[in-house]
PDB file of N, CA and C in Angstrom:
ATOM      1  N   UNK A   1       4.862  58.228 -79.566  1.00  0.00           N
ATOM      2  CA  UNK A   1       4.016  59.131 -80.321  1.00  0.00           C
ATOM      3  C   UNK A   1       4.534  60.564 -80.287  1.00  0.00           C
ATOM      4  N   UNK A   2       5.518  61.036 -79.022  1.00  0.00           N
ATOM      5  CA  UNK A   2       5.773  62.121 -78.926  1.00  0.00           C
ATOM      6  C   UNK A   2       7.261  62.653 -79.935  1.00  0.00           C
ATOM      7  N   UNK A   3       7.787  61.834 -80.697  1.00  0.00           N
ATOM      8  CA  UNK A   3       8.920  61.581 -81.512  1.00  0.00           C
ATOM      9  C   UNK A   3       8.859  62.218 -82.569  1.00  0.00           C
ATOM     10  N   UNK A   4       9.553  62.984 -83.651  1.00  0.00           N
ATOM     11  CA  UNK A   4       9.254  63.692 -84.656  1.00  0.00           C
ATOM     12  C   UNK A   4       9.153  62.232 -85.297  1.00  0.00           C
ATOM     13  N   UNK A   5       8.467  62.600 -86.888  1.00  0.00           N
ATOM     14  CA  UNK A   5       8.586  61.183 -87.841  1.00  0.00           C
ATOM     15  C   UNK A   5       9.666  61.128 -88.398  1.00  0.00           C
ATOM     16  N   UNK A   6      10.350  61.582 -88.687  1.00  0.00           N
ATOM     17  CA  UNK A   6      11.755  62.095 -89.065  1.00  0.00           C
ATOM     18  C   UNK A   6      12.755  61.392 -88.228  1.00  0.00           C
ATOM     19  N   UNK A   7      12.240  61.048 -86.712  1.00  0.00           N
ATOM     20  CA  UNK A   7      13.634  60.815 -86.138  1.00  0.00           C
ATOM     21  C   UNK A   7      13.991  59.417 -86.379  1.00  0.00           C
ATOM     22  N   UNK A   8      15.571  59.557 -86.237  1.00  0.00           N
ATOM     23  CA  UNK A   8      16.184  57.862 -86.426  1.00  0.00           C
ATOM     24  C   UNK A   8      16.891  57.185 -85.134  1.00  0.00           C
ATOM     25  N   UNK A   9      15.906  56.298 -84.531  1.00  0.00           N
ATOM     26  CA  UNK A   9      16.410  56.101 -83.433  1.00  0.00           C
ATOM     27  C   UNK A   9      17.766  54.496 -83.578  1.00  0.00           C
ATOM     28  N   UNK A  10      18.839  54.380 -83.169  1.00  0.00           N
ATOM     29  CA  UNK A  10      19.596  53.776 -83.193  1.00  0.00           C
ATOM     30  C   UNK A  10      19.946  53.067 -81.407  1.00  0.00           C
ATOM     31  N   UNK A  11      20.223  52.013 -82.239  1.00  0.00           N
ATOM     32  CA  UNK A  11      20.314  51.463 -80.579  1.00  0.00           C
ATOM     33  C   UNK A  11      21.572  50.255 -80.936  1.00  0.00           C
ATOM     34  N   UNK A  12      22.223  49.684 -79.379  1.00  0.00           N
ATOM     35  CA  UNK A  12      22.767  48.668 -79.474  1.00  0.00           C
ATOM     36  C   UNK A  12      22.246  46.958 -79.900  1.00  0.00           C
ATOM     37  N   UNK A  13      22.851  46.947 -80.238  1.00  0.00           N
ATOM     38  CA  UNK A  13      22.293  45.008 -80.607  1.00  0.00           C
ATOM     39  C   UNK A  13      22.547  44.314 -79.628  1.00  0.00           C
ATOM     40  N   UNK A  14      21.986  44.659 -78.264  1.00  0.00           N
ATOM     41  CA  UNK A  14      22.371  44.137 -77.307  1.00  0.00           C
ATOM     42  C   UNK A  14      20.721  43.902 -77.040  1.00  0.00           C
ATOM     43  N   UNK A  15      20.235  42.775 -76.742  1.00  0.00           N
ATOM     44  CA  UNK A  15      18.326  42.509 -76.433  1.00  0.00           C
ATOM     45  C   UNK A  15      17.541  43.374 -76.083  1.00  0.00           C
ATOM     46  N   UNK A  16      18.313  44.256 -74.847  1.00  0.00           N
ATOM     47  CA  UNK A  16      17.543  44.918 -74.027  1.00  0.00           C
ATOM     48  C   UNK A  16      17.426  46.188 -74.280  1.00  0.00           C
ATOM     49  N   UNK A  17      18.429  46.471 -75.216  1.00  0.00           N
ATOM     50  CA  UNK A  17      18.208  47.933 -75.880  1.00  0.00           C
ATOM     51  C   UNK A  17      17.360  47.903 -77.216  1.00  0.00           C
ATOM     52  N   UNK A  18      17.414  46.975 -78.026  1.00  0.00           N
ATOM     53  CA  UNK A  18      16.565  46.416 -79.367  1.00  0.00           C
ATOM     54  C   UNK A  18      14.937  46.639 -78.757  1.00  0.00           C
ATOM     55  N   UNK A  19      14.650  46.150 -77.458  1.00  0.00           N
ATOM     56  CA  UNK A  19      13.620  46.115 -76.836  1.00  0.00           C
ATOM     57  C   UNK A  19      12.958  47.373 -76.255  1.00  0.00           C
ATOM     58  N   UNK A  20      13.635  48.286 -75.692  1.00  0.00           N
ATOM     59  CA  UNK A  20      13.085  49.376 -75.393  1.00  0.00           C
ATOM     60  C   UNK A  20      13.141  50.340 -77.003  1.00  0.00           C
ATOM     61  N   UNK A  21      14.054  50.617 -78.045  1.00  0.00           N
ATOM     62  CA  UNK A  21      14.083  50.656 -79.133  1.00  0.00           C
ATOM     63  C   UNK A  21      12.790  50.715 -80.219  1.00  0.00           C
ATOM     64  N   UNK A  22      12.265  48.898 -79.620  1.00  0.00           N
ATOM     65  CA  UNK A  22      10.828  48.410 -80.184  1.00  0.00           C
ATOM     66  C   UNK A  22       9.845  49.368 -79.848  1.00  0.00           C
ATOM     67  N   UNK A  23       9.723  49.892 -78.465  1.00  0.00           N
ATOM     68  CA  UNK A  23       8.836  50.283 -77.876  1.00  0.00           C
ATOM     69  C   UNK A  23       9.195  51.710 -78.067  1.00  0.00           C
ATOM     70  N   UNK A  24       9.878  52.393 -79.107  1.00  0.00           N
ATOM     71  CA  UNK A  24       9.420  53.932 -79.088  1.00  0.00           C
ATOM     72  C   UNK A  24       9.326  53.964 -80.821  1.00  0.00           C
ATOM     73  N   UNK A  25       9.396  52.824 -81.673  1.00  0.00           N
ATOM     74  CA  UNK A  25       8.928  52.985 -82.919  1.00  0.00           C
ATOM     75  C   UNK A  25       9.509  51.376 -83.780  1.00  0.00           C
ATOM     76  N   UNK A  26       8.415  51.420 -84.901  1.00  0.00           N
ATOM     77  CA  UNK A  26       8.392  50.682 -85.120  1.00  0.00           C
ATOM     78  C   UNK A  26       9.891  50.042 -86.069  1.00  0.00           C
ATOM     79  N   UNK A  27      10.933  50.680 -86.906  1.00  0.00           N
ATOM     80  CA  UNK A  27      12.131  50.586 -87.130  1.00  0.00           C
ATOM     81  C   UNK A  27      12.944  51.282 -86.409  1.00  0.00           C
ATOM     82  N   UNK A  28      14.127  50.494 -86.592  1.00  0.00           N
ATOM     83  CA  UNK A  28      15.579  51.568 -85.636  1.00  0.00           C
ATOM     84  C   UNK A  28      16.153  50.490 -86.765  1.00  0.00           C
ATOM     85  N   UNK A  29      17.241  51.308 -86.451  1.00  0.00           N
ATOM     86  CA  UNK A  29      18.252  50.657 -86.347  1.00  0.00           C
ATOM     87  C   UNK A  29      19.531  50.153 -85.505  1.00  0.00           C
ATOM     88  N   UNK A  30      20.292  49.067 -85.508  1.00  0.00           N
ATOM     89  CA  UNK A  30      21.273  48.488 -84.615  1.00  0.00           C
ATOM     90  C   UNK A  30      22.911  48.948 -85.085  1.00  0.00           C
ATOM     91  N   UNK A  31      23.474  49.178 -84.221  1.00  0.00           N
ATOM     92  CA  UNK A  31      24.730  49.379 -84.467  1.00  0.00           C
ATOM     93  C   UNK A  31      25.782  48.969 -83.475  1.00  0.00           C
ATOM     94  N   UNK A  32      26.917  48.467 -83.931  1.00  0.00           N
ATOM     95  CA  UNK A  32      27.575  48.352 -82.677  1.00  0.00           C
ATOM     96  C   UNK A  32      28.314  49.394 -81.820  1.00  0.00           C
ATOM     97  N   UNK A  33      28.264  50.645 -82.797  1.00  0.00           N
ATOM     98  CA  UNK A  33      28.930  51.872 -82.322  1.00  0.00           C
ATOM     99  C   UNK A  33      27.869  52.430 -81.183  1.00  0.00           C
ATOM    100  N   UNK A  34      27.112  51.390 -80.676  1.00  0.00           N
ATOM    101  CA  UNK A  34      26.375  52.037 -79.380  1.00  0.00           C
ATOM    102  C   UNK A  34      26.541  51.025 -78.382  1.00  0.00           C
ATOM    103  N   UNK A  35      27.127  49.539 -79.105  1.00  0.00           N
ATOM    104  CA  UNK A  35      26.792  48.809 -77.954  1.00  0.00           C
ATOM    105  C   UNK A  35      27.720  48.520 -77.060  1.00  0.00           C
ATOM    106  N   UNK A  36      28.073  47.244 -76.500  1.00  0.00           N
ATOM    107  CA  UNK A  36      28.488  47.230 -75.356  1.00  0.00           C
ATOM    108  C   UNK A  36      30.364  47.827 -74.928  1.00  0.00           C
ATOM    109  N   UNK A  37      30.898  47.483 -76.303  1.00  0.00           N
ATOM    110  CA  UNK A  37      32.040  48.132 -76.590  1.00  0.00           C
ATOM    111  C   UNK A  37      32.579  49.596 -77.121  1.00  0.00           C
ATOM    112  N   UNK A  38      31.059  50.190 -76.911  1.00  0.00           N
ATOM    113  CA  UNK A  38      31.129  51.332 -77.679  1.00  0.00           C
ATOM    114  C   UNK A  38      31.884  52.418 -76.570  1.00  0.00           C
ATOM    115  N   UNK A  39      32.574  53.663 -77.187  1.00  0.00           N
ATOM    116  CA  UNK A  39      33.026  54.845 -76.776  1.00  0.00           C
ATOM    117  C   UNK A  39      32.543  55.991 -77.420  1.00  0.00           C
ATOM    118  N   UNK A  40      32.788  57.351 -76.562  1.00  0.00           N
ATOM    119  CA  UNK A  40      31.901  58.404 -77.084  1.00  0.00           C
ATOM    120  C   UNK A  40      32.238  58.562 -78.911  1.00  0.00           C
ATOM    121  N   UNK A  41      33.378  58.371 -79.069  1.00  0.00           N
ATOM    122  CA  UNK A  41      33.207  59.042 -80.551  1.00  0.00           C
ATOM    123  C   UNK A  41      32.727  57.557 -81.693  1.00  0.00           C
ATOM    124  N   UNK A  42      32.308  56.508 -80.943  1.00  0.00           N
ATOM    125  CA  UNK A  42      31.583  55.887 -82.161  1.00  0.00           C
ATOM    126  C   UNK A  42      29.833  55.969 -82.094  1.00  0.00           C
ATOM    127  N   UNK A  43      29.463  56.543 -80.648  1.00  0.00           N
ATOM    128  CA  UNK A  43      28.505  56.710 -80.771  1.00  0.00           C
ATOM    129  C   UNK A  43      27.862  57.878 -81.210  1.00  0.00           C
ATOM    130  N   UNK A  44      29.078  59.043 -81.105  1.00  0.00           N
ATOM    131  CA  UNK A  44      28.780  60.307 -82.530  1.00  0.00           C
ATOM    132  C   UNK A  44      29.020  60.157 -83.982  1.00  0.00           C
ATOM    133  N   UNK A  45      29.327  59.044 -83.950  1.00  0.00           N
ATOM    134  CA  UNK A  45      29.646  58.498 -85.520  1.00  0.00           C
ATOM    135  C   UNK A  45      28.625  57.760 -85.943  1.00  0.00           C
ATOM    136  N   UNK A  46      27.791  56.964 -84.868  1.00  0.00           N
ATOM    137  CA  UNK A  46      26.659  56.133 -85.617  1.00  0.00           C
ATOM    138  C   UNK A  46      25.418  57.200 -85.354  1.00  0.00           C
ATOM    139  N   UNK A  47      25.618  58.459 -84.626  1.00  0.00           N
ATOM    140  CA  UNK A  47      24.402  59.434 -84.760  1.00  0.00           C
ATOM    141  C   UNK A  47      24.589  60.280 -86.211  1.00  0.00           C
ATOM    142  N   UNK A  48      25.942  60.196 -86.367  1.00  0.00           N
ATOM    143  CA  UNK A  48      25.819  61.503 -88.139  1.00  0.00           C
ATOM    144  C   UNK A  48      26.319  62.503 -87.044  1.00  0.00           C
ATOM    145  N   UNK A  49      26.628  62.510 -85.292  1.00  0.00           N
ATOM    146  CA  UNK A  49      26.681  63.828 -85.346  1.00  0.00           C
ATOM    147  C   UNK A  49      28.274  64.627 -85.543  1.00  0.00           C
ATOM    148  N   UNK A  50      28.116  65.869 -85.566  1.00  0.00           N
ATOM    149  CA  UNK A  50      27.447  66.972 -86.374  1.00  0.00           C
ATOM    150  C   UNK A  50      26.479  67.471 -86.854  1.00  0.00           C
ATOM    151  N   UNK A  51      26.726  66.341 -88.053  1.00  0.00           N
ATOM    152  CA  UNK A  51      25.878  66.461 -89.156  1.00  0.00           C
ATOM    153  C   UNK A  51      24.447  66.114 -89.955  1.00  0.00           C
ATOM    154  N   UNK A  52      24.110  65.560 -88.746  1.00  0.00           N
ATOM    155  CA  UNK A  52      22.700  64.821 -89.087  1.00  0.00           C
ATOM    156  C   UNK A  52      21.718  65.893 -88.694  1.00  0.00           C
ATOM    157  N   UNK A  53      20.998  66.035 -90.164  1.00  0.00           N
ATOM    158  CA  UNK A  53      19.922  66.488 -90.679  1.00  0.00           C
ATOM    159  C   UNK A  53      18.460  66.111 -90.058  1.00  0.00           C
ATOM    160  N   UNK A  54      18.396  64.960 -89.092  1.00  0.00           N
ATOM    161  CA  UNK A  54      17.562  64.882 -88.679  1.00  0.00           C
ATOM    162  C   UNK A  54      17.594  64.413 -86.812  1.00  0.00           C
ATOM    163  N   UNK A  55      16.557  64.389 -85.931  1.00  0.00           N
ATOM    164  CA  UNK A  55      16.740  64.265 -84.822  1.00  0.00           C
ATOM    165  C   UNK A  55      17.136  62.653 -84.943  1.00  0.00           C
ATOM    166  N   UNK A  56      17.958  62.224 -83.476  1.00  0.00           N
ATOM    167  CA  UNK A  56      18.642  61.086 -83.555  1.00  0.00           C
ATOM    168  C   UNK A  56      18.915  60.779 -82.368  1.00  0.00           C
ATOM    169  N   UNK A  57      18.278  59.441 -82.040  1.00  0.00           N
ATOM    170  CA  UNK A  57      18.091  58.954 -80.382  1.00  0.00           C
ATOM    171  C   UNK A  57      18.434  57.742 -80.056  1.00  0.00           C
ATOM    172  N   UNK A  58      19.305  57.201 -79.243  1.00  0.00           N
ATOM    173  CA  UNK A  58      20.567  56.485 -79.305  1.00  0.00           C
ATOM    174  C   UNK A  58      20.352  55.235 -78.036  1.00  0.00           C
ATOM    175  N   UNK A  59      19.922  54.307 -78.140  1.00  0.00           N
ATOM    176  CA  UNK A  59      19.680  53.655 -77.233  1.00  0.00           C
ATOM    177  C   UNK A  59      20.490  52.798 -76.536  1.00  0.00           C
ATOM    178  N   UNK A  60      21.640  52.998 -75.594  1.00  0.00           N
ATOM    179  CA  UNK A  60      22.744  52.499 -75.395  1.00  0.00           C
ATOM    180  C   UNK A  60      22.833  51.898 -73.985  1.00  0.00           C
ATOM    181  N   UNK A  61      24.009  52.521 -73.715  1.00  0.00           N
ATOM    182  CA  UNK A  61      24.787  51.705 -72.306  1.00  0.00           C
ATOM    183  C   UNK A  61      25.555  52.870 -71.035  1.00  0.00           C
ATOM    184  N   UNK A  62      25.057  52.655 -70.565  1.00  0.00           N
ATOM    185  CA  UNK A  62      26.493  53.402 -69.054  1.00  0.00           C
ATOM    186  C   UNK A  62      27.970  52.265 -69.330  1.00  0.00           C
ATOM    187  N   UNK A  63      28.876  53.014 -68.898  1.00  0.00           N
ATOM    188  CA  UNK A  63      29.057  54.553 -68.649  1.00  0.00           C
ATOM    189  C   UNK A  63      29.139  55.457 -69.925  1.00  0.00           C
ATOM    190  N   UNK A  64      29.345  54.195 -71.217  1.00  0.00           N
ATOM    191  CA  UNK A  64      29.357  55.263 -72.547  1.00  0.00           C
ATOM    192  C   UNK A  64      28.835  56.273 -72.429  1.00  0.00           C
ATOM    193  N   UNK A  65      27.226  56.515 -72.346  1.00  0.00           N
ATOM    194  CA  UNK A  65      26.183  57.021 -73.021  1.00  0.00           C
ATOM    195  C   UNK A  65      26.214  58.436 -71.184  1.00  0.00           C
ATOM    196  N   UNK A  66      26.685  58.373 -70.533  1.00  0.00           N
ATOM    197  CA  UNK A  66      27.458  59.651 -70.006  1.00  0.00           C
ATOM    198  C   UNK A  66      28.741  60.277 -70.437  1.00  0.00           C
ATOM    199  N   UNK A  67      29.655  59.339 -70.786  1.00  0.00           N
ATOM    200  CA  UNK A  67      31.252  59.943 -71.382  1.00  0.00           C
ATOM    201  C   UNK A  67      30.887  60.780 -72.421  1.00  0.00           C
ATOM    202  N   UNK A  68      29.737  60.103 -73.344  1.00  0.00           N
ATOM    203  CA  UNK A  68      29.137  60.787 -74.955  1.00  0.00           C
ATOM    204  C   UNK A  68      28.833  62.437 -74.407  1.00  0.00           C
ATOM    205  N   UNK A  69      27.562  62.324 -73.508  1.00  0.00           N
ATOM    206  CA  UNK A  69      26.644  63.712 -72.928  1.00  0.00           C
ATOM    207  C   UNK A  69      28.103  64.548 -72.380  1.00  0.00           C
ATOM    208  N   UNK A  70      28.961  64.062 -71.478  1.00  0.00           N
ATOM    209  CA  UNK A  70      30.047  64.726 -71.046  1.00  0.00           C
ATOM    210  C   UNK A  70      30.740  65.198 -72.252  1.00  0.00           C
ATOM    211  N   UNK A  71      31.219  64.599 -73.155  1.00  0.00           N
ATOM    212  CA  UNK A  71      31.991  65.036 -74.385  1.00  0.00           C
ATOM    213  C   UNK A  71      31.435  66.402 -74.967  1.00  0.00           C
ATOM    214  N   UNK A  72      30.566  65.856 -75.759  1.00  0.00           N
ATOM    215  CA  UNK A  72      29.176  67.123 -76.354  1.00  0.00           C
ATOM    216  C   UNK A  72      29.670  68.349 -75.557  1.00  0.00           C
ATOM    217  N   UNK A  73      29.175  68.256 -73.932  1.00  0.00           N
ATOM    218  CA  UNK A  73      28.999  69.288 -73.061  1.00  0.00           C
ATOM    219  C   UNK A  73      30.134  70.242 -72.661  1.00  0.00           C
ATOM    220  N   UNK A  74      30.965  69.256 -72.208  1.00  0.00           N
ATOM    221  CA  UNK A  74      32.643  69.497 -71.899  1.00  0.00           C
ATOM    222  C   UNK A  74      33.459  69.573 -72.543  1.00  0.00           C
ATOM    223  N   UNK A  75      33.369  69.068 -73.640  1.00  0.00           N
ATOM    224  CA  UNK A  75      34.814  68.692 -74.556  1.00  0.00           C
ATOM    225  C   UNK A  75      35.989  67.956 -73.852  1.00  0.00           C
ATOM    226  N   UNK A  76      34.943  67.103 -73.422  1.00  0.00           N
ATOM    227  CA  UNK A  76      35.757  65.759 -72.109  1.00  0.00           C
ATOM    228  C   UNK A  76      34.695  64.657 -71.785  1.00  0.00           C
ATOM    229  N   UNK A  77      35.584  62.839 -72.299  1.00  0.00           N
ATOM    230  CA  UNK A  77      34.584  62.191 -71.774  1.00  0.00           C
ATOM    231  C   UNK A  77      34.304  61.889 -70.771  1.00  0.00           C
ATOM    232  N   UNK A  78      34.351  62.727 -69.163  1.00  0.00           N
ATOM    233  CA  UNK A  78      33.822  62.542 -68.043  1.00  0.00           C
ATOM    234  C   UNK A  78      33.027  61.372 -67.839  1.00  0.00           C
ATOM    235  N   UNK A  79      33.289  60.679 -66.177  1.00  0.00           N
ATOM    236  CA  UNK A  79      32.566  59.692 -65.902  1.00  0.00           C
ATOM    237  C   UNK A  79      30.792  60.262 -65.614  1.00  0.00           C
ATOM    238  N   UNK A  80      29.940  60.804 -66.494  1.00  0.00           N
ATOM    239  CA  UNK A  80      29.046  61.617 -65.642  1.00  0.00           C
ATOM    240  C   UNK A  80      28.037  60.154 -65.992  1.00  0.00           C
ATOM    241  N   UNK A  81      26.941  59.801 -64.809  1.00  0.00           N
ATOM    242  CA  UNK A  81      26.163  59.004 -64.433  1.00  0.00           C
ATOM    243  C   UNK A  81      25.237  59.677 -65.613  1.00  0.00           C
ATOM    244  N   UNK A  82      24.170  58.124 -65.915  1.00  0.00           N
ATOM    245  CA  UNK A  82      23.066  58.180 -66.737  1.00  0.00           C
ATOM    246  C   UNK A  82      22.233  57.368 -66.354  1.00  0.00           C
ATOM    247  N   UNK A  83      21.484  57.520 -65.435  1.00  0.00           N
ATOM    248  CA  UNK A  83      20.390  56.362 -65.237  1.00  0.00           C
ATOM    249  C   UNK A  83      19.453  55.628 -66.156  1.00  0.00           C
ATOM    250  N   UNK A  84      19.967  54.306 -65.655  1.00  0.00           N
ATOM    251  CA  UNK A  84      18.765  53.781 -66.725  1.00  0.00           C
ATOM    252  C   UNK A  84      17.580  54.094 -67.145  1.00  0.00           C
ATOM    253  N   UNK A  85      17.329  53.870 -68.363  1.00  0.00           N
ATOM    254  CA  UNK A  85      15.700  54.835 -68.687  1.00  0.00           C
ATOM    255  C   UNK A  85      15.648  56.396 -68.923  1.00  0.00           C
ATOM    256  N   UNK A  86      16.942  57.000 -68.677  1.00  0.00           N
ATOM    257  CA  UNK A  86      16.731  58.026 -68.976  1.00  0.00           C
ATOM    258  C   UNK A  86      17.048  58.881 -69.909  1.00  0.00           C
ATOM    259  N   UNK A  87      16.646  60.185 -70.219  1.00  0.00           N
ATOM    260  CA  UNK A  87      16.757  60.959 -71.836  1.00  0.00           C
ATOM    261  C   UNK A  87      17.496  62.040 -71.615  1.00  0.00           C
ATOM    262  N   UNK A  88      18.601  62.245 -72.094  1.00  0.00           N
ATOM    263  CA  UNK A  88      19.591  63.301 -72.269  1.00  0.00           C
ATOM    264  C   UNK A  88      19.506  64.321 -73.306  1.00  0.00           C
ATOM    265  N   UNK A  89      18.822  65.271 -73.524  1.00  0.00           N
ATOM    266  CA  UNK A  89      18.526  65.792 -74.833  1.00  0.00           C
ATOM    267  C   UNK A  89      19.289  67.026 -75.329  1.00  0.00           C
ATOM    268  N   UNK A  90      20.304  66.934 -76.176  1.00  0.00           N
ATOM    269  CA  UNK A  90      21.674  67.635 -76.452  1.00  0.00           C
ATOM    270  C   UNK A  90      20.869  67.911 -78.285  1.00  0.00           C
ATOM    271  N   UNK A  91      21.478  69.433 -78.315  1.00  0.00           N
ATOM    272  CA  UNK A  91      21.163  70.137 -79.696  1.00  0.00           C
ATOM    273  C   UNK A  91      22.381  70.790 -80.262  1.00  0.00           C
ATOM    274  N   UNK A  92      22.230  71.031 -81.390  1.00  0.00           N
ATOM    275  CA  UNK A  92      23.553  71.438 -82.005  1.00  0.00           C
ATOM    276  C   UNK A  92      22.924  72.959 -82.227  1.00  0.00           C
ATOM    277  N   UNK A  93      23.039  74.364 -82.064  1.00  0.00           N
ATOM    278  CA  UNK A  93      23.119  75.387 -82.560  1.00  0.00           C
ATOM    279  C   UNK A  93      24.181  75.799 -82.704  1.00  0.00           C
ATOM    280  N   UNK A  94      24.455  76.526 -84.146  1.00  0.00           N
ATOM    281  CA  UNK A  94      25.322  76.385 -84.848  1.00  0.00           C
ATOM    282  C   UNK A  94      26.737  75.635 -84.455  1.00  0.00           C
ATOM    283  N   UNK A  95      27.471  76.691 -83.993  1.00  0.00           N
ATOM    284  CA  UNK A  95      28.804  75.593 -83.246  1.00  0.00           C
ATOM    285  C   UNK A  95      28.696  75.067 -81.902  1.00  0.00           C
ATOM    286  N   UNK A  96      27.977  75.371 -81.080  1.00  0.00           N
ATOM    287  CA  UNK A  96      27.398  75.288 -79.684  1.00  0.00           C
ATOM    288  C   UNK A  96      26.721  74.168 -79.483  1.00  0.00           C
ATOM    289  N   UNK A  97      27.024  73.334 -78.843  1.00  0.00           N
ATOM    290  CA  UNK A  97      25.935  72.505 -78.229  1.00  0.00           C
ATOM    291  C   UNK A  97      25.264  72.693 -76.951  1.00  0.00           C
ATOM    292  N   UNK A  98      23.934  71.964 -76.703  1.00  0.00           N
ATOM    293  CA  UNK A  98      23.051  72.785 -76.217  1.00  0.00           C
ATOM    294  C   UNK A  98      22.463  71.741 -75.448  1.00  0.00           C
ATOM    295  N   UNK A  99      22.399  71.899 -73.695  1.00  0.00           N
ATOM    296  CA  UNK A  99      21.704  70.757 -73.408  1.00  0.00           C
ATOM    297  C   UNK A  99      20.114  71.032 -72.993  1.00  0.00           C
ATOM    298  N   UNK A 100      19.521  70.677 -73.938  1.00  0.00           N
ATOM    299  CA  UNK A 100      17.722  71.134 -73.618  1.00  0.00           C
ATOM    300  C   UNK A 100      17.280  70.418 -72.407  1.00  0.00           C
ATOM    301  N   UNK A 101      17.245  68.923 -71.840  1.00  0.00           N
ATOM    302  CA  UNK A 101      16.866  68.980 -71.352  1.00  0.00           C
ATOM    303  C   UNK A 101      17.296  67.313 -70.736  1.00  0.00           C
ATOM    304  N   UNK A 102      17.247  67.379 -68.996  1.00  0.00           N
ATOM    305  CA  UNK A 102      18.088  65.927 -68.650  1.00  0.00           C
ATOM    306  C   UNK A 102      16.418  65.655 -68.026  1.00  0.00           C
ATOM    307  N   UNK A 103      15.835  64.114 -68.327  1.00  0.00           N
ATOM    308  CA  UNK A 103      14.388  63.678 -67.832  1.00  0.00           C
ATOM    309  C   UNK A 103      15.578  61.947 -67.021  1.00  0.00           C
ATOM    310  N   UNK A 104      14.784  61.486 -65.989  1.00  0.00           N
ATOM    311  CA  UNK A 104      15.211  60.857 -64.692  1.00  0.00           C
ATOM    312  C   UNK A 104      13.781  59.934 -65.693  1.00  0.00           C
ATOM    313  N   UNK A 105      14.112  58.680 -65.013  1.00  0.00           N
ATOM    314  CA  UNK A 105      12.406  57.622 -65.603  1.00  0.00           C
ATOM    315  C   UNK A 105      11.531  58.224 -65.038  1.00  0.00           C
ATOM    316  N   UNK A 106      11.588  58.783 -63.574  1.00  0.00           N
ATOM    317  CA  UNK A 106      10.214  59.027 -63.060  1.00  0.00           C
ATOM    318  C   UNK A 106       9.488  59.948 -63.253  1.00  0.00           C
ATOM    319  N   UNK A 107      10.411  60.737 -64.510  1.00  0.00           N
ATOM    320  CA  UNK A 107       9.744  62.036 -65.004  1.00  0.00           C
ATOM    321  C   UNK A 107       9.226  62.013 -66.277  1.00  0.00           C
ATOM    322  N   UNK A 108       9.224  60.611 -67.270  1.00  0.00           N
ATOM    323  CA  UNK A 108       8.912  60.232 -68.086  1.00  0.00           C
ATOM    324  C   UNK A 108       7.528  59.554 -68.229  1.00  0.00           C
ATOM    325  N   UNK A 109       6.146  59.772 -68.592  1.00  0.00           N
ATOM    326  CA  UNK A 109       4.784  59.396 -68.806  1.00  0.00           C
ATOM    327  C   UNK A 109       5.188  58.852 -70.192  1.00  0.00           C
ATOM    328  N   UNK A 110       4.835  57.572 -69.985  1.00  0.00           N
ATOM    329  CA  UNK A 110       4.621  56.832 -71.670  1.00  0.00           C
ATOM    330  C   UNK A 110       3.269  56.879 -71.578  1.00  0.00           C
ATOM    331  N   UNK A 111       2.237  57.040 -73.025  1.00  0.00           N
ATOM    332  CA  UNK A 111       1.118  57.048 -72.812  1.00  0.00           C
ATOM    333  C   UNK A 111       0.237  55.684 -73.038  1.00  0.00           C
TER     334      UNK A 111
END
């Protein structure tokens, strides 16, 4: 509920990501550029980023889905840890990326 309506959440076609996916709205979509073979630059390719016009939330895998946040951050895909369940929230101002905000599961209230 806390999600803009706008956003497009994308996930792997892997069960268990389709599944948590389910549970933050009612379409996503699947891609394989998130799933189990994925690397950081296909999973900025199945977000639009750059360029995507709208917010975009990526339901993936370790260690990808740290190499990705490391890339963005560093301009390096670093081994950086991502715990399961958790939300990495990276913004684009203008050329800058921007990390708003890292949430752990136990800091996450679903309602």
């Amino acid at each position: 509920e806390y999600l803009p309506k706008h956003c497009v959440v994308v996930a792997s076609p892997a069960v268990r990501t389709r599944e948590t996916a389910a549970a933050l709205v009612s379409e996503f979509e699947t891609s394989d550029g998130v799933g189990l073979n994925a690397d950081p630059a296909s999973v900025l390719h199945a977000a639009g980023w750059p360029r995507a016009t709208h917010p975009v939330v990526i339901v993936g895998h370790q260690p990808t889905l740290g190499r990705t946040a490391a890339q963005l951050m560093t301009g390096k895909p670093l081994p950086w840890s991502v715990r399961k369940g958790s939300i990495v929230w990276i913004v684009r101002r203008g050329s800058e990326n921007v990390l708003r905000a890292v949430l752990a599961p136990e800091m996450i209230r679903v309602p």
